[in-house]
C-alpha atoms as a PDB file:
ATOM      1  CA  UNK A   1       5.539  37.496-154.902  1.00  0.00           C
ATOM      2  CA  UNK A   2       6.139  36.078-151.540  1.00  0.00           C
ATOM      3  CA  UNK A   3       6.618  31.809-151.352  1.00  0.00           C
ATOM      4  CA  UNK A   4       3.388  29.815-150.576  1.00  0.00           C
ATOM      5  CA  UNK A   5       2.642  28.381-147.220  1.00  0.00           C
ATOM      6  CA  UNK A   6       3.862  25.184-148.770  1.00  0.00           C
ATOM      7  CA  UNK A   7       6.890  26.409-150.382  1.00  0.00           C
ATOM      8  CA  UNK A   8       7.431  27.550-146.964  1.00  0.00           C
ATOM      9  CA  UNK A   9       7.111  24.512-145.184  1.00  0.00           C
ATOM     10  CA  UNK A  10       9.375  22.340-147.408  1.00  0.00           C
ATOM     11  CA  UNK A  11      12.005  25.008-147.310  1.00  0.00           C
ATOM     12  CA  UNK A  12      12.001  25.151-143.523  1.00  0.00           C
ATOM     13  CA  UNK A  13      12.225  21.467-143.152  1.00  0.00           C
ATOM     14  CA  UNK A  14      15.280  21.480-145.581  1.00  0.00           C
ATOM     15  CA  UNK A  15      17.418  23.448-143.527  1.00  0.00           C
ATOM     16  CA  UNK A  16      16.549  21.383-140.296  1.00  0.00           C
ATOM     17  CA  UNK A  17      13.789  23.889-138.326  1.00  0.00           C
ATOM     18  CA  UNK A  18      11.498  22.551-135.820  1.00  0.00           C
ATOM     19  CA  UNK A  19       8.418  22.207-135.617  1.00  0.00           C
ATOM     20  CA  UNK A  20       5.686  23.006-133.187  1.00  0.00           C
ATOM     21  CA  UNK A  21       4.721  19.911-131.790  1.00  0.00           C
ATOM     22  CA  UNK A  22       1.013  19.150-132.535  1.00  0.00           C
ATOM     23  CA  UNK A  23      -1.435  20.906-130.098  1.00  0.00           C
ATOM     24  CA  UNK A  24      -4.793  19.645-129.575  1.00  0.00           C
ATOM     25  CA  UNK A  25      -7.316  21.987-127.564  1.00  0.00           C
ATOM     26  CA  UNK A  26      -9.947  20.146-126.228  1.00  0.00           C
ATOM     27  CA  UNK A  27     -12.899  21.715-124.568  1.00  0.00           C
ATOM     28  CA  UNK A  28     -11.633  19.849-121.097  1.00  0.00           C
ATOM     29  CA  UNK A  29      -7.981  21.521-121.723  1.00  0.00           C
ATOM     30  CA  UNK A  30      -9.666  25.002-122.372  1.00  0.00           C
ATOM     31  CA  UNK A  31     -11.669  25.140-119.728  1.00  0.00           C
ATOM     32  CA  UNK A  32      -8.333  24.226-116.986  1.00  0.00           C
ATOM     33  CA  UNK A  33      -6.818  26.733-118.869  1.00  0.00           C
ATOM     34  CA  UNK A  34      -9.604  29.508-118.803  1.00  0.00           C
ATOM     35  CA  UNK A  35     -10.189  28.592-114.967  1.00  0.00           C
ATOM     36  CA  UNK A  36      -5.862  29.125-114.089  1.00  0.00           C
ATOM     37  CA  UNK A  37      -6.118  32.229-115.529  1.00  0.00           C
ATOM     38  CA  UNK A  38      -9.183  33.300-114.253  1.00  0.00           C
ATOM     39  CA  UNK A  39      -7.137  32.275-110.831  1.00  0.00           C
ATOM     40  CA  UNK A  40      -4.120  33.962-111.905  1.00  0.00           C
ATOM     41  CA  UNK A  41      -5.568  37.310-112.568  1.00  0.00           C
ATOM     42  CA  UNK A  42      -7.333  37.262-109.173  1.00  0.00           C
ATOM     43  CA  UNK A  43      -3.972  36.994-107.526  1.00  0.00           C
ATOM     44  CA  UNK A  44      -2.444  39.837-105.752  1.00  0.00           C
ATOM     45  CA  UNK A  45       1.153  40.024-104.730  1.00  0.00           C
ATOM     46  CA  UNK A  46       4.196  39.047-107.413  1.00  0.00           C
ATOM     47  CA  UNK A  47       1.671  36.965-109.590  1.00  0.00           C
ATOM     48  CA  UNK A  48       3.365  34.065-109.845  1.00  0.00           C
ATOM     49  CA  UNK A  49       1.283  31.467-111.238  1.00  0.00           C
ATOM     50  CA  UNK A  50       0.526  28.268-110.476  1.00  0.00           C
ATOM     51  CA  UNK A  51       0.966  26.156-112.738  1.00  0.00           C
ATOM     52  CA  UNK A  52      -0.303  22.468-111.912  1.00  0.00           C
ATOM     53  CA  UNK A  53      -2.205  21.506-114.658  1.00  0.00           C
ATOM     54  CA  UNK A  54      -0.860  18.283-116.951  1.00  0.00           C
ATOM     55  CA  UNK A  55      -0.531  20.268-120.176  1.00  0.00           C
ATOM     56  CA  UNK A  56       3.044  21.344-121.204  1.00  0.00           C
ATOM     57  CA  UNK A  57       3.261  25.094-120.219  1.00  0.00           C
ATOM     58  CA  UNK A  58       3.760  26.198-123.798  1.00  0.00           C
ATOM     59  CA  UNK A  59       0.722  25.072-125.084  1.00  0.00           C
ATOM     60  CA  UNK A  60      -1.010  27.325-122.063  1.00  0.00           C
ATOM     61  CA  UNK A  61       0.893  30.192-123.512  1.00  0.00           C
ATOM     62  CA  UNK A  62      -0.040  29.877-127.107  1.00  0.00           C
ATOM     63  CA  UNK A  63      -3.458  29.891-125.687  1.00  0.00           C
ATOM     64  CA  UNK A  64      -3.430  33.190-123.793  1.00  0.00           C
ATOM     65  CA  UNK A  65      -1.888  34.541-127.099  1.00  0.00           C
ATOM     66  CA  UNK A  66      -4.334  32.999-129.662  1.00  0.00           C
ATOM     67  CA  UNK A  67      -7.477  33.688-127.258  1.00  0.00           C
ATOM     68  CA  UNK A  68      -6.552  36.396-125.134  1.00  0.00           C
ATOM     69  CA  UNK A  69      -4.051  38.404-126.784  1.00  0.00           C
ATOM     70  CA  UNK A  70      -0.976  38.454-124.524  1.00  0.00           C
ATOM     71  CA  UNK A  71       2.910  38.393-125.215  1.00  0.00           C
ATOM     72  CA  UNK A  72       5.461  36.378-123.816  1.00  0.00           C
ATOM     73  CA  UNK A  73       8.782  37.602-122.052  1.00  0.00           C
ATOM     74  CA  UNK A  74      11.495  34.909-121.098  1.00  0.00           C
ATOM     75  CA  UNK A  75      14.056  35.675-118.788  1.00  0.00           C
ATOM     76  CA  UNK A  76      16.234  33.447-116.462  1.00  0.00           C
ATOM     77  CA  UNK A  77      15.705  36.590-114.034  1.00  0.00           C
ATOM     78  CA  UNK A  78      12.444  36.327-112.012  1.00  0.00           C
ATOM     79  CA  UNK A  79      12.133  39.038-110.254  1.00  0.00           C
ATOM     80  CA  UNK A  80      11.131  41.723-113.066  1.00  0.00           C
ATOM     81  CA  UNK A  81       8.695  44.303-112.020  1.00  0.00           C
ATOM     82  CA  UNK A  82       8.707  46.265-114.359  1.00  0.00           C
ATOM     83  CA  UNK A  83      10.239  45.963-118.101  1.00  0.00           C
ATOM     84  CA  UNK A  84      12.025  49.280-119.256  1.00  0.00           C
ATOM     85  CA  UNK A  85      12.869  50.049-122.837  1.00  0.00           C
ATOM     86  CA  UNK A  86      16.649  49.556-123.762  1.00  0.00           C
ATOM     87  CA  UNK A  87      18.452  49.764-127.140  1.00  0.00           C
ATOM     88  CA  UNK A  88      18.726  47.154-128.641  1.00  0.00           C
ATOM     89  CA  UNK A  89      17.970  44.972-132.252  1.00  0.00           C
ATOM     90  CA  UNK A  90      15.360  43.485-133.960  1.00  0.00           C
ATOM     91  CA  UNK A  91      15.246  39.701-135.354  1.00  0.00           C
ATOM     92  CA  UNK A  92      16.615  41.257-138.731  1.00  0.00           C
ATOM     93  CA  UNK A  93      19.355  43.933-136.895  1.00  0.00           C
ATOM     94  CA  UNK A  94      17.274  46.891-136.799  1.00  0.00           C
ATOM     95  CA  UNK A  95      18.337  49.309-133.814  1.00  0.00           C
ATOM     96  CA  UNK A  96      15.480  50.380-131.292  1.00  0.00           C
ATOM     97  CA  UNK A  97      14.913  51.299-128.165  1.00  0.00           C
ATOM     98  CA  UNK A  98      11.964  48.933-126.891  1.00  0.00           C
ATOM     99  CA  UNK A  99      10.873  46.527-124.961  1.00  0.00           C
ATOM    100  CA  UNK A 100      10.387  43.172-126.234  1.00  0.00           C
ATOM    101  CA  UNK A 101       7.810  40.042-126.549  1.00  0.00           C
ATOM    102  CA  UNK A 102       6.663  37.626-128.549  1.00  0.00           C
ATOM    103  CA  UNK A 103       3.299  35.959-129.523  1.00  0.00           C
ATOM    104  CA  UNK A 104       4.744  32.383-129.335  1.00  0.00           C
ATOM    105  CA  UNK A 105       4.031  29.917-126.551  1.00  0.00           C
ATOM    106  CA  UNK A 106       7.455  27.774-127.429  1.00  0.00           C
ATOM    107  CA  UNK A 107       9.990  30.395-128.124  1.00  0.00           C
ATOM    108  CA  UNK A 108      10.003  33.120-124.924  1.00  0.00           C
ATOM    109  CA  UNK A 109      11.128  29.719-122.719  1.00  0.00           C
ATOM    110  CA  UNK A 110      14.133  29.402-124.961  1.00  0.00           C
ATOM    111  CA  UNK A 111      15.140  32.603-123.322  1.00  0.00           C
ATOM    112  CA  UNK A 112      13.948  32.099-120.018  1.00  0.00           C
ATOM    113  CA  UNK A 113      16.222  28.732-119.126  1.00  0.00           C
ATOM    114  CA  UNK A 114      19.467  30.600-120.587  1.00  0.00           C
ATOM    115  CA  UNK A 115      22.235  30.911-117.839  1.00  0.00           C
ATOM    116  CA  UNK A 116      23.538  33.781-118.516  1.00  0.00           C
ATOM    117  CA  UNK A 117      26.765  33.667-116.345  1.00  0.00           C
ATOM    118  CA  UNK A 118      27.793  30.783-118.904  1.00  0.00           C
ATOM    119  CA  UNK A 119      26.122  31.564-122.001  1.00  0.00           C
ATOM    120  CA  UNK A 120      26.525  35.154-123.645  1.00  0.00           C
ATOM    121  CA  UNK A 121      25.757  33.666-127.411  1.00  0.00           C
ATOM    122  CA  UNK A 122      23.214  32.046-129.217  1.00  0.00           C
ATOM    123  CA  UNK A 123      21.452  31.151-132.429  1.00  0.00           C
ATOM    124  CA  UNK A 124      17.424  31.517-132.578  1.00  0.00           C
ATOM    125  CA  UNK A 125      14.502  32.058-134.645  1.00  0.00           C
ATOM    126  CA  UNK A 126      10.931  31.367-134.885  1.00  0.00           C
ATOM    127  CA  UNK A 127       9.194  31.973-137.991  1.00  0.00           C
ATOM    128  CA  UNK A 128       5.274  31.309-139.033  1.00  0.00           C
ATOM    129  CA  UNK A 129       4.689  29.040-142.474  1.00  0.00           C
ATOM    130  CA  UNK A 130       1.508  31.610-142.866  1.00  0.00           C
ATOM    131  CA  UNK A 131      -0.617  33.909-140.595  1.00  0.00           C
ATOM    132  CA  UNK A 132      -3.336  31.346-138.767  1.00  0.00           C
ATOM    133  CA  UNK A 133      -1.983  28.327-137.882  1.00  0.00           C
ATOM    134  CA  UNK A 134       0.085  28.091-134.474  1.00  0.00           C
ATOM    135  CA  UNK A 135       0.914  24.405-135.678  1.00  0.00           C
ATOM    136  CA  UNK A 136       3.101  25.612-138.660  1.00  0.00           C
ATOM    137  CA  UNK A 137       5.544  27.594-136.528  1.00  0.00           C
ATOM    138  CA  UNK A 138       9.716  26.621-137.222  1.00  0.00           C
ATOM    139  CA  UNK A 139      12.349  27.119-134.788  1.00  0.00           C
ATOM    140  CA  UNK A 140      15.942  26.824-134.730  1.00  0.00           C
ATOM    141  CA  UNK A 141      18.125  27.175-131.352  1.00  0.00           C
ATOM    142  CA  UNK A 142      21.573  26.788-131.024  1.00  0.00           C
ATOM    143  CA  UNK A 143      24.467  27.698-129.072  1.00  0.00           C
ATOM    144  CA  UNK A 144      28.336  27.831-129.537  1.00  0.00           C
ATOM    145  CA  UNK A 145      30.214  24.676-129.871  1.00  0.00           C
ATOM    146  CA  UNK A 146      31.225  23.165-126.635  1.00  0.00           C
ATOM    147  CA  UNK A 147      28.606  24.625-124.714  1.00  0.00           C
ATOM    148  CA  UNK A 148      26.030  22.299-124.985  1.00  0.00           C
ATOM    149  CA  UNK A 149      28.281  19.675-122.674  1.00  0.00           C
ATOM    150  CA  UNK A 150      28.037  22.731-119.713  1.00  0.00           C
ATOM    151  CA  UNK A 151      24.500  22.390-119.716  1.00  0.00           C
ATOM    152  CA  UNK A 152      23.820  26.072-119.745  1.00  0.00           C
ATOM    153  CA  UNK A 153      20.641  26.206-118.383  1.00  0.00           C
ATOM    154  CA  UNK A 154      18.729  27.381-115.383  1.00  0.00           C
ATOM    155  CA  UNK A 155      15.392  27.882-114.310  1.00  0.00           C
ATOM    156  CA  UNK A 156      13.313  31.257-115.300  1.00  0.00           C
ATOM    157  CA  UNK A 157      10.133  32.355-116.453  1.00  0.00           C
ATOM    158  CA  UNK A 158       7.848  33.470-118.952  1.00  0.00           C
ATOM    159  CA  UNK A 159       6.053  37.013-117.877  1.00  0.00           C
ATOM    160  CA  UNK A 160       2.628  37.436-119.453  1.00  0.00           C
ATOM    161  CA  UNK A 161       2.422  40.900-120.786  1.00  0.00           C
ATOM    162  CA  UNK A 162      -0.395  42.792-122.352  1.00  0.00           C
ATOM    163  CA  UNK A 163      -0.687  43.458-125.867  1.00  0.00           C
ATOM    164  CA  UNK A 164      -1.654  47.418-125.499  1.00  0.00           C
ATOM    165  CA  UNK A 165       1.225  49.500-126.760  1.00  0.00           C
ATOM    166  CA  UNK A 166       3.237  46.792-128.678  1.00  0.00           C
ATOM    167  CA  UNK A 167       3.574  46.698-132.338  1.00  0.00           C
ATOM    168  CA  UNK A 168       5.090  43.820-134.622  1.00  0.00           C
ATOM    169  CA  UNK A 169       8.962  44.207-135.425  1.00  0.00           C
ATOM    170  CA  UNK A 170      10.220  42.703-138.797  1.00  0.00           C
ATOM    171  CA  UNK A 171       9.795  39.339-137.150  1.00  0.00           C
ATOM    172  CA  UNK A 172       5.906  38.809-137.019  1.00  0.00           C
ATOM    173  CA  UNK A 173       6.397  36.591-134.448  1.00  0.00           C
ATOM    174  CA  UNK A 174       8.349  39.166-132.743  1.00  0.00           C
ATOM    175  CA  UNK A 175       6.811  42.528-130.584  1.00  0.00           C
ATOM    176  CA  UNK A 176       8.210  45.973-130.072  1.00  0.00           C
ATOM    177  CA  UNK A 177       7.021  48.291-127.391  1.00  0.00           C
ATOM    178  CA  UNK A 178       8.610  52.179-126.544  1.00  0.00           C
ATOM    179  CA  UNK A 179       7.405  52.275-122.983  1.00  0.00           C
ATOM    180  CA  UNK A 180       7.181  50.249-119.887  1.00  0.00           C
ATOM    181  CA  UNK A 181       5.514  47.695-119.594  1.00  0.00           C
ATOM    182  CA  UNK A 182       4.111  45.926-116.112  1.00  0.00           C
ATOM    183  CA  UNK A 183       3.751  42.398-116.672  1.00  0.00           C
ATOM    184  CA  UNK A 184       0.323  40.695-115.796  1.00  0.00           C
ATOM    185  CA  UNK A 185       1.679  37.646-114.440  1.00  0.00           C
ATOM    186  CA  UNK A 186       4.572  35.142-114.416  1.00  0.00           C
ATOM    187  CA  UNK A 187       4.709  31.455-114.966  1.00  0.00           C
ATOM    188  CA  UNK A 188       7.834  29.940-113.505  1.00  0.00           C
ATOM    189  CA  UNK A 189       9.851  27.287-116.714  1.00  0.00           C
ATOM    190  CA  UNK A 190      12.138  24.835-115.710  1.00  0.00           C
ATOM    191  CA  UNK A 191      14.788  23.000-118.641  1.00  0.00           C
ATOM    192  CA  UNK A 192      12.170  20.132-119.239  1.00  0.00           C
ATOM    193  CA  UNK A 193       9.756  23.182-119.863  1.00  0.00           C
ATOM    194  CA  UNK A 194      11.243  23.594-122.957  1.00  0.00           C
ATOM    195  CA  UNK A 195      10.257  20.670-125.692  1.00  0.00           C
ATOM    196  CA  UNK A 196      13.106  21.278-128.014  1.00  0.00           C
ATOM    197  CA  UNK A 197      15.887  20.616-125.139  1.00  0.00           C
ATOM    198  CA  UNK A 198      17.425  17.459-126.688  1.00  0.00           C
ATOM    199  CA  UNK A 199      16.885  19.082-130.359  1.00  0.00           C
ATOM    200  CA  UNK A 200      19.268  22.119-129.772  1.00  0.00           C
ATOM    201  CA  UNK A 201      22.445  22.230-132.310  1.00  0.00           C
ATOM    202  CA  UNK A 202      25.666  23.669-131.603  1.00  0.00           C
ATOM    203  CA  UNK A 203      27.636  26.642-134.240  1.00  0.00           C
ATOM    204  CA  UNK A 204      30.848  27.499-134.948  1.00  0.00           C
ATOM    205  CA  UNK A 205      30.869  31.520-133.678  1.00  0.00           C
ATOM    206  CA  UNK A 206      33.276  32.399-136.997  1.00  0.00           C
ATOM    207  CA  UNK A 207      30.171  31.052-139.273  1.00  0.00           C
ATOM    208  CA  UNK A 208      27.677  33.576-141.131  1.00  0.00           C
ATOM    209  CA  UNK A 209      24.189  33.055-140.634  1.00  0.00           C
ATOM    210  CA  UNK A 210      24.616  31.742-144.446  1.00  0.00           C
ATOM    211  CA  UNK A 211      26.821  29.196-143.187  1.00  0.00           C
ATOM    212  CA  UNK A 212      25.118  28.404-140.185  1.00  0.00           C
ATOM    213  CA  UNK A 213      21.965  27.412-142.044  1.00  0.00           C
ATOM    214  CA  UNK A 214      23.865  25.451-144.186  1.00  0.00           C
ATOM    215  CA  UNK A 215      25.514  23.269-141.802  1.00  0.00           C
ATOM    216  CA  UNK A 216      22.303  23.050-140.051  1.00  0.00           C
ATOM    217  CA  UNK A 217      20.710  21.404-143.176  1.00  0.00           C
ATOM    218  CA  UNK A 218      23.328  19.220-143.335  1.00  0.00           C
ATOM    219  CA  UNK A 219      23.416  18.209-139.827  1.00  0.00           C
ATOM    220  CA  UNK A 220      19.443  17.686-139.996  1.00  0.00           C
ATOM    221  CA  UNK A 221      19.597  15.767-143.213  1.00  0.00           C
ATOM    222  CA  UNK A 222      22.331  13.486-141.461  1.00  0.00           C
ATOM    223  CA  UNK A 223      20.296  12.986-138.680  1.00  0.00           C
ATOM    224  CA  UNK A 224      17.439  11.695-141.203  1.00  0.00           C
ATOM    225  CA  UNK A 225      19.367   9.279-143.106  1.00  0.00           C
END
């Protein structure tokens, strides 16, 4: 028997996740939303969208997932056409060849500010306390020690891609697709794009994922007292 949505919660808050930050959707903020994407899919060109509303970009993404169905791609490279399959592994190490996405507003910008050309590791997850509520999401980012005084980060973007063709990996938050995959549009994410910038933790690269999530509760129970 799987742990209840409040078991859930308690135990992600022990070992130091994040949380989404509270979104509210009023009908003022879903109608700018409806009407840029309305915009956006009128567009011709490389789709970039723009993005000049006073909303954080995340919470615009969670809504094209949670209303409209899309996934999220981040990548520090904007100038993707077209997204090919390529081995490699799910969340929990399974080997495919696929292309991937996820149906999360917050995490897909993790990837898309990571400078690559100074950054080859990192830590992440993004798990869902139960199946309905975008508000219950936990997070954890980190990168290896020392790196977080480089500043690896860059700008990138999040490409909007359809859900036809995808299928959830062992992550639910996490989608798989075998074949290409054109992305609909692009939204262009910045370092202050992502809200968990200041809240990122550093690991020793030696350290199982046991470890790590050990010293993370420790470091996030510090940070409390």
């Amino acid at each position: 028997m799987g742990l209840s949505s409040n078991a859930k919660s308690l135990a992600f808050t022990a070992l130091g996740f994040l949380r989404t930050p509270t979104i509210i959707y009023t009908e003022e903020k879903v109608s700018a939303f409806e009407q840029l994407w309305d915009a956006a899919l009128q567009q011709n060109g490389d789709r970039q969208l723009d993005y000049h509303l006073p909303y954080p970009k995340y919470e615009f993404l969670f809504h094209l997932s949670s209303r409209h169905g899309y996934l999220m791609h981040g990548s520090p490279d904007i100038n993707i056409d077209m997204f090919e399959p390529r081995v490699q592994t799910t969340f929990y190490g399974k080997r495919v060849k696929a292309v991937f996405a996820a149906s999360d507003g917050i995490w897909p910008t993790f990837f898309a500010i990571l400078d690559r050309r100074v950054l080859s590791q990192y830590r992440n997850g993004c798990f869902s306390v139960d199946a309905n509520l975008t508000s219950r999401k936990r997070y954890f980012f980190s990168v290896p020690k020392g790196m977080l005084s480089e500043e690896p980060w860059t700008d990138g973007v999040v490409y909007i891609l359809p859900r036809a063709g995808f299928q959830r990996s062992d992550n639910p938050n996490e989608w798989i697709c075998p074949q290409s995959v054109k992305p609909v549009s692009k939204i262009h994410i910045s370092p202050a794009d992502f809200p968990f910038l200041s809240r990122i933790t550093e690991y020793d690269p030696g350290d199982s994922m046991p470890k790590f999530f050990i010293r993370q509760a420790l470091s996030s129970r510090l940070a409390r007292d």
